[in-house]
C-alpha atoms as a PDB file:
ATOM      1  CA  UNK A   1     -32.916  49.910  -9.561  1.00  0.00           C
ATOM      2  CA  UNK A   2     -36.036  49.016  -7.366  1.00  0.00           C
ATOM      3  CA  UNK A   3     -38.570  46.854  -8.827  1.00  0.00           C
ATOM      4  CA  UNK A   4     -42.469  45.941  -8.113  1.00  0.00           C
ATOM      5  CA  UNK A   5     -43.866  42.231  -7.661  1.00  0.00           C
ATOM      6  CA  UNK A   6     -45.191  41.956 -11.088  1.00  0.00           C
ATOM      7  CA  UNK A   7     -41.392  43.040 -12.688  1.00  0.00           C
ATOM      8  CA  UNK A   8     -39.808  40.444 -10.053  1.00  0.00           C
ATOM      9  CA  UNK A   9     -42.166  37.773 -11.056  1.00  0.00           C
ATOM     10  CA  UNK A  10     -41.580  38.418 -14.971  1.00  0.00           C
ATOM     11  CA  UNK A  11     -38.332  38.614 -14.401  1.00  0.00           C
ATOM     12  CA  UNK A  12     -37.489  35.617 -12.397  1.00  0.00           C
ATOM     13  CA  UNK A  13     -40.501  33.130 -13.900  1.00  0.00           C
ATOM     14  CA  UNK A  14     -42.150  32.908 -10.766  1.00  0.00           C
ATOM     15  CA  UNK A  15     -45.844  33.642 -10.057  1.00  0.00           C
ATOM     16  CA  UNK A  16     -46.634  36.733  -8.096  1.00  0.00           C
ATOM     17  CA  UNK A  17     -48.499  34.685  -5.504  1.00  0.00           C
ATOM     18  CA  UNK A  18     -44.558  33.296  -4.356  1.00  0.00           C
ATOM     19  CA  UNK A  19     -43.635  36.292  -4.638  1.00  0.00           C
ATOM     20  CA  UNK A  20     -45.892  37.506  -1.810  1.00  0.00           C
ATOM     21  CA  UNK A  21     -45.528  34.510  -0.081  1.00  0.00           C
ATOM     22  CA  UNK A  22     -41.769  35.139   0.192  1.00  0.00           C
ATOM     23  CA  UNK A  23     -42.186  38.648   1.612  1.00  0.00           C
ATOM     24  CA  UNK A  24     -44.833  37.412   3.988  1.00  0.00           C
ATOM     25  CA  UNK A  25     -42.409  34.975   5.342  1.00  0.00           C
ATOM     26  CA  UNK A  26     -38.891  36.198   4.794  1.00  0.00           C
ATOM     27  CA  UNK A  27     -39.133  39.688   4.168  1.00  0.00           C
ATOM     28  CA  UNK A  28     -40.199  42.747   6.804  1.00  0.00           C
ATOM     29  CA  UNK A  29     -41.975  45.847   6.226  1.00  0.00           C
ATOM     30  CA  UNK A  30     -38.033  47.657   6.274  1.00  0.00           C
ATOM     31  CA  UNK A  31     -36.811  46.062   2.825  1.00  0.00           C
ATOM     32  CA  UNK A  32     -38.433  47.563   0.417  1.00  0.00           C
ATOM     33  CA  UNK A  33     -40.572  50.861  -0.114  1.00  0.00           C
ATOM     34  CA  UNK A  34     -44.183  50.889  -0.160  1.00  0.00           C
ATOM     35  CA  UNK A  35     -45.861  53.729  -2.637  1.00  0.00           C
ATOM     36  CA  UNK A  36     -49.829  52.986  -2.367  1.00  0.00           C
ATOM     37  CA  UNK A  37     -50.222  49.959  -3.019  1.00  0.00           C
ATOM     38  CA  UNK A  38     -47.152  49.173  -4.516  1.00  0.00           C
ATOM     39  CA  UNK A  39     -43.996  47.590  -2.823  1.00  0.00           C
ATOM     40  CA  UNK A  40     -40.833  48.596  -4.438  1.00  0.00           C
ATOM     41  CA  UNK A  41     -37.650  46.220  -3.908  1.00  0.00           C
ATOM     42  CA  UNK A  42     -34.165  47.159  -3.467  1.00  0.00           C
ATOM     43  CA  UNK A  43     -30.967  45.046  -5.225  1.00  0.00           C
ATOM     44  CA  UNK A  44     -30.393  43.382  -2.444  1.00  0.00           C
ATOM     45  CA  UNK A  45     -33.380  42.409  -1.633  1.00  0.00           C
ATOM     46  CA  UNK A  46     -33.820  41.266  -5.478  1.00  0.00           C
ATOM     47  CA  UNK A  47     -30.660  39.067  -5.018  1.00  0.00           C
ATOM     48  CA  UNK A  48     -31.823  37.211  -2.001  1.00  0.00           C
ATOM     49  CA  UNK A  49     -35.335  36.452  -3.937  1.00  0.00           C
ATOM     50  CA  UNK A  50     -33.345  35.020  -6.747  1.00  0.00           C
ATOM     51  CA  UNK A  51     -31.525  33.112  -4.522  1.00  0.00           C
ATOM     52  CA  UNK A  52     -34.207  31.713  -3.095  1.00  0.00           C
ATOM     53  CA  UNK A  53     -35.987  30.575  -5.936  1.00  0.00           C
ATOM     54  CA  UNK A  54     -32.478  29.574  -7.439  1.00  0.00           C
ATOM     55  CA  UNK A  55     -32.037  31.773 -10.075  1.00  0.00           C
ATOM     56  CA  UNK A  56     -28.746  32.936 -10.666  1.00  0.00           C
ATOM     57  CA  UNK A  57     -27.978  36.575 -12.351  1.00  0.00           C
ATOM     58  CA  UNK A  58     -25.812  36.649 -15.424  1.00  0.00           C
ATOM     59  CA  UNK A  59     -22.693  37.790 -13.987  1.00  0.00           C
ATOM     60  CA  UNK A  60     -23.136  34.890 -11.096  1.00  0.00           C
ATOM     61  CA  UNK A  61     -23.255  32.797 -13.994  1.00  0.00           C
ATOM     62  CA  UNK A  62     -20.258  33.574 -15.887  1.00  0.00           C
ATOM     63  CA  UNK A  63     -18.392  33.326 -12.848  1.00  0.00           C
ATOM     64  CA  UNK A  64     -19.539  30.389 -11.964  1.00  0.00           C
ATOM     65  CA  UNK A  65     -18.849  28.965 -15.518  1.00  0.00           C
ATOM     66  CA  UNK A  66     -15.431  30.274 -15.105  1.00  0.00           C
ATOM     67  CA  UNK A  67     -15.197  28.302 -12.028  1.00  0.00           C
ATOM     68  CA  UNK A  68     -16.288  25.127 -13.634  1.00  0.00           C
ATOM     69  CA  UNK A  69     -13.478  25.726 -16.279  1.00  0.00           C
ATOM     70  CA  UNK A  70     -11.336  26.285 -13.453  1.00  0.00           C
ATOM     71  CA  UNK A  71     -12.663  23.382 -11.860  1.00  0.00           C
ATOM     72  CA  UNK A  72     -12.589  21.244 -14.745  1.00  0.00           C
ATOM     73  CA  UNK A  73      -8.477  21.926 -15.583  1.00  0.00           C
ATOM     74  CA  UNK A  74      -8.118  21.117 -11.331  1.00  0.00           C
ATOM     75  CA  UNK A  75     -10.422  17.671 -11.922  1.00  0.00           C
ATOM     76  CA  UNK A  76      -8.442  16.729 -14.845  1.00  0.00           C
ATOM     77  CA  UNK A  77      -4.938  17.406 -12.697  1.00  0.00           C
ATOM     78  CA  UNK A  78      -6.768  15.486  -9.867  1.00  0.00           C
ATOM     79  CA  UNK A  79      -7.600  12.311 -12.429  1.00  0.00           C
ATOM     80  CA  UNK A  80      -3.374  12.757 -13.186  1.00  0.00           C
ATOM     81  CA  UNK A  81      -2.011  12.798 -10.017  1.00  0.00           C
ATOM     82  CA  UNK A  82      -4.943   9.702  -8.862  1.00  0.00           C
ATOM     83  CA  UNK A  83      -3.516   7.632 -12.207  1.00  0.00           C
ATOM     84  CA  UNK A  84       0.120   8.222 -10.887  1.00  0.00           C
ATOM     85  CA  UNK A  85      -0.841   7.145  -7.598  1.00  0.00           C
ATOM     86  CA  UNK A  86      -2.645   3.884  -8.558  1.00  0.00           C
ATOM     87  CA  UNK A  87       0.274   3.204 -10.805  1.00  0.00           C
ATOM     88  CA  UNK A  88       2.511   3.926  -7.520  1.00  0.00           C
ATOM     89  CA  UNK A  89       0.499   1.570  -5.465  1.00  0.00           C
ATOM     90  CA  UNK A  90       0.190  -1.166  -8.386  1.00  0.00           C
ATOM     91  CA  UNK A  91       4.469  -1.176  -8.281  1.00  0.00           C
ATOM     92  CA  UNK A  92       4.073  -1.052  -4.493  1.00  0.00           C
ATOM     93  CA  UNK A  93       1.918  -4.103  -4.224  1.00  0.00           C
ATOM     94  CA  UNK A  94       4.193  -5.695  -6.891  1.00  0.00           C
ATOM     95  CA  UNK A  95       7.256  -5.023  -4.272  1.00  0.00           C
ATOM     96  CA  UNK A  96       4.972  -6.271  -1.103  1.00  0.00           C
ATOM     97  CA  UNK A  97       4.641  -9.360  -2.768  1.00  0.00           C
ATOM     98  CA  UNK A  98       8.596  -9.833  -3.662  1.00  0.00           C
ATOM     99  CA  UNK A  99       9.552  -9.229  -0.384  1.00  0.00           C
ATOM    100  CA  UNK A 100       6.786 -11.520   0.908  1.00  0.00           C
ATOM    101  CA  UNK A 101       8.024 -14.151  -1.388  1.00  0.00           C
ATOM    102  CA  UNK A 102      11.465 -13.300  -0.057  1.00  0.00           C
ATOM    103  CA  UNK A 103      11.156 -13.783   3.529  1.00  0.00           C
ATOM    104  CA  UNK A 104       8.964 -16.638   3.045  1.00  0.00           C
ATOM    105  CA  UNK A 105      12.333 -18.225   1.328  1.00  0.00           C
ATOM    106  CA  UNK A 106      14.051 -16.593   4.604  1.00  0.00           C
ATOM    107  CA  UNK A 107      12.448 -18.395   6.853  1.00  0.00           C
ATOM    108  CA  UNK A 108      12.711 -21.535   4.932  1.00  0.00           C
ATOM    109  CA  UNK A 109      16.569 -21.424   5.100  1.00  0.00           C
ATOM    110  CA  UNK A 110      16.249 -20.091   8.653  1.00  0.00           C
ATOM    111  CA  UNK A 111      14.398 -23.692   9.968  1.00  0.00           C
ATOM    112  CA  UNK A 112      17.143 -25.486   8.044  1.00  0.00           C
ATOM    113  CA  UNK A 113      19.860 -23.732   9.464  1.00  0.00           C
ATOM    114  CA  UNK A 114      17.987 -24.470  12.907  1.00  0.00           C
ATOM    115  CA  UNK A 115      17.622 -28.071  11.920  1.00  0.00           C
ATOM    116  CA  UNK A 116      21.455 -27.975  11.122  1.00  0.00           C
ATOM    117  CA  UNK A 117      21.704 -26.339  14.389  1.00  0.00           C
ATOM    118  CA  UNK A 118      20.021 -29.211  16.095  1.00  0.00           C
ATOM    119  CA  UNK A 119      21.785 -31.636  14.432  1.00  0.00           C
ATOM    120  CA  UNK A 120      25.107 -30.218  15.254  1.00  0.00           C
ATOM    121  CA  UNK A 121      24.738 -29.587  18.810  1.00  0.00           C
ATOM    122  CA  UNK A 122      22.848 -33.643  19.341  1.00  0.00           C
ATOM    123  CA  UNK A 123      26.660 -34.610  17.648  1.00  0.00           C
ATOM    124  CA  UNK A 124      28.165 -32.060  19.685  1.00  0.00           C
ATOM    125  CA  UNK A 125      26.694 -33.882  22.701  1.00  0.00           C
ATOM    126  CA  UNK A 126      26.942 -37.128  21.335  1.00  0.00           C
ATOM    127  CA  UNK A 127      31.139 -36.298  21.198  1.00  0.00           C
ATOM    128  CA  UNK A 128      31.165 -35.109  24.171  1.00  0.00           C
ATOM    129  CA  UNK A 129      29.517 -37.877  26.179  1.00  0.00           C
ATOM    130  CA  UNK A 130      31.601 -40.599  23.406  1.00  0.00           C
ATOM    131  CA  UNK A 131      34.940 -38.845  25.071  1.00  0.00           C
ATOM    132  CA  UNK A 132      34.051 -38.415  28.596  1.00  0.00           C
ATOM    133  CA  UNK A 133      33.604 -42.307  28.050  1.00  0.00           C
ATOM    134  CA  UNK A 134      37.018 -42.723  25.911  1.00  0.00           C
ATOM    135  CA  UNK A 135      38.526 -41.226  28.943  1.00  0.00           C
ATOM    136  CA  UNK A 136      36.865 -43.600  31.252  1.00  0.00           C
ATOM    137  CA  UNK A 137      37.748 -46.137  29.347  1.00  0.00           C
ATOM    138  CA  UNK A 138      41.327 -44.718  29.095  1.00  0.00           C
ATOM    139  CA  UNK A 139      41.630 -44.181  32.795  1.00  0.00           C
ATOM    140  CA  UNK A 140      40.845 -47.952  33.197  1.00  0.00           C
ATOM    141  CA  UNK A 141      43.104 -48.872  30.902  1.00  0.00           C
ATOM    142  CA  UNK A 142      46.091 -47.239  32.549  1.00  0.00           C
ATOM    143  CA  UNK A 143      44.776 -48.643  35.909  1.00  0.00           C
ATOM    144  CA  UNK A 144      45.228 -52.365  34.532  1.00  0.00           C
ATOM    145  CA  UNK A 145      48.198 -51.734  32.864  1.00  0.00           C
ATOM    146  CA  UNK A 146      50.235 -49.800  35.150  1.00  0.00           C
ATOM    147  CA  UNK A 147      52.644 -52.253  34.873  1.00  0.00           C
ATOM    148  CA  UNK A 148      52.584 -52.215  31.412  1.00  0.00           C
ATOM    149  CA  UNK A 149      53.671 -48.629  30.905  1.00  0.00           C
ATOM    150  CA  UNK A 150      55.476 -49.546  27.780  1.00  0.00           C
ATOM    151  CA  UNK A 151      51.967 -50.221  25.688  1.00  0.00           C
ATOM    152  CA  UNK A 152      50.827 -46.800  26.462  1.00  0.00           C
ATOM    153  CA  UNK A 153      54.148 -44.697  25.968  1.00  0.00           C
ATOM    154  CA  UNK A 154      55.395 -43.276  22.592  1.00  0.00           C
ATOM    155  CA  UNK A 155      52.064 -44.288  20.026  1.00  0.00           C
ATOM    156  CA  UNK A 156      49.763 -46.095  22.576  1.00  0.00           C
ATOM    157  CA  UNK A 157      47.950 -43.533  23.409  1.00  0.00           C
ATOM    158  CA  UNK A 158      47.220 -42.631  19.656  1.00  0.00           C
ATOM    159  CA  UNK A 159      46.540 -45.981  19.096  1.00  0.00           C
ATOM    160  CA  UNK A 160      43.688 -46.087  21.351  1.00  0.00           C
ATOM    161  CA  UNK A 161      42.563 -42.837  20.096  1.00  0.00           C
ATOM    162  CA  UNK A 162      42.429 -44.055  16.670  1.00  0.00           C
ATOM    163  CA  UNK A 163      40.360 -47.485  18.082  1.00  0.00           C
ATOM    164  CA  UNK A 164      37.860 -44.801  19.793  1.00  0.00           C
ATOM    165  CA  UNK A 165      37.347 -43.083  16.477  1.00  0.00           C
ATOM    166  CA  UNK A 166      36.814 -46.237  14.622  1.00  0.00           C
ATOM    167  CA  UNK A 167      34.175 -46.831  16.930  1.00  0.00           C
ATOM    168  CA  UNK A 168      32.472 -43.407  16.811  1.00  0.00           C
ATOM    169  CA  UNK A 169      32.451 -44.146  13.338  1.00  0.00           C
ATOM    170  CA  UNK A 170      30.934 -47.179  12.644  1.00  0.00           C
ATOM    171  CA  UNK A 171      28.249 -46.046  14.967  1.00  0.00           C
ATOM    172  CA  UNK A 172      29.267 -48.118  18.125  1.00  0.00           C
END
């Protein structure tokens, strides 16, 4: 149904004088029909005005409210899902900061294993250099008492052993 400037006006609460100003700039002489001095508009050309001016027809409406229902149910599933996730991330944090706590205990009993390490190997070392000495010490033993073969045979040696350990013990 084609419609005049006044009806468009009326229709969409808009003076006539933006009315004409919208056909001077956005309409040519092609869109609508001219009888005197009367300019008839087609649908189409009716729709773009209203969009213009941001008026919406009754049927755009309804659709649209039908898309803000939609919209509405898909927000509210939105607000769901983002509760589930904080609550996902809140438990998540939770477990960051066990595991944290966790390997900070790790690596506590890690440096005391290392110290126990250190400790071990400096004895290690320390046994090592106290028998490379006993030896010595054995070597020079046998070397003055080559004639006295007898102190050394059957228990001498363990004898000597068990005065080496006596010393390790009591610290030298």
């Amino acid at each position: 149904m084609d419609m005049t400037v006044r009806q468009i006006s009326e229709e969409l609460g808009v003076s006539r004088q933006k009315i004409y100003r919208y056909i001077e700039t956005h309409s040519p002489a092609a869109h609508y029909k001219a009888s005197g001095k009367t300019m008839y508009f087609d649908e189409r050309e009716i729709r773009k005005m209203k969009s213009f001016f941001g008026i919406e027809e009754e049927t755009e409406a309804e659709e649209i409210s039908g898309e803000n229902s939609l919209s509405l149910s898909r927000l509210q599933d939105l607000e769901l899902e983002n509760q589930k996730l904080r609550e996902d991330l809140e438990r998540n944090e939770a477990r960051i900061g066990e595991l944290l706590l966790q390997r900070t205990e790790l690596l506590k009993a890690l440096r005391s294993s290392n110290n126990c390490i250190r400790r071990l190997t400096a004895s290690v070392r320390d046994l090592s250099r106290d028998l490379r000495c006993s030896h010595h010490l054995y070597a020079q033993m046998l070397r003055k008492n080559r004639r006295k073969r007898s102190s050394f045979s059957s228990g001498g040696f363990s004898r000597f052993l068990r005065s080496l350990t006596g010393r390790i013990r009591k610290g030298r």
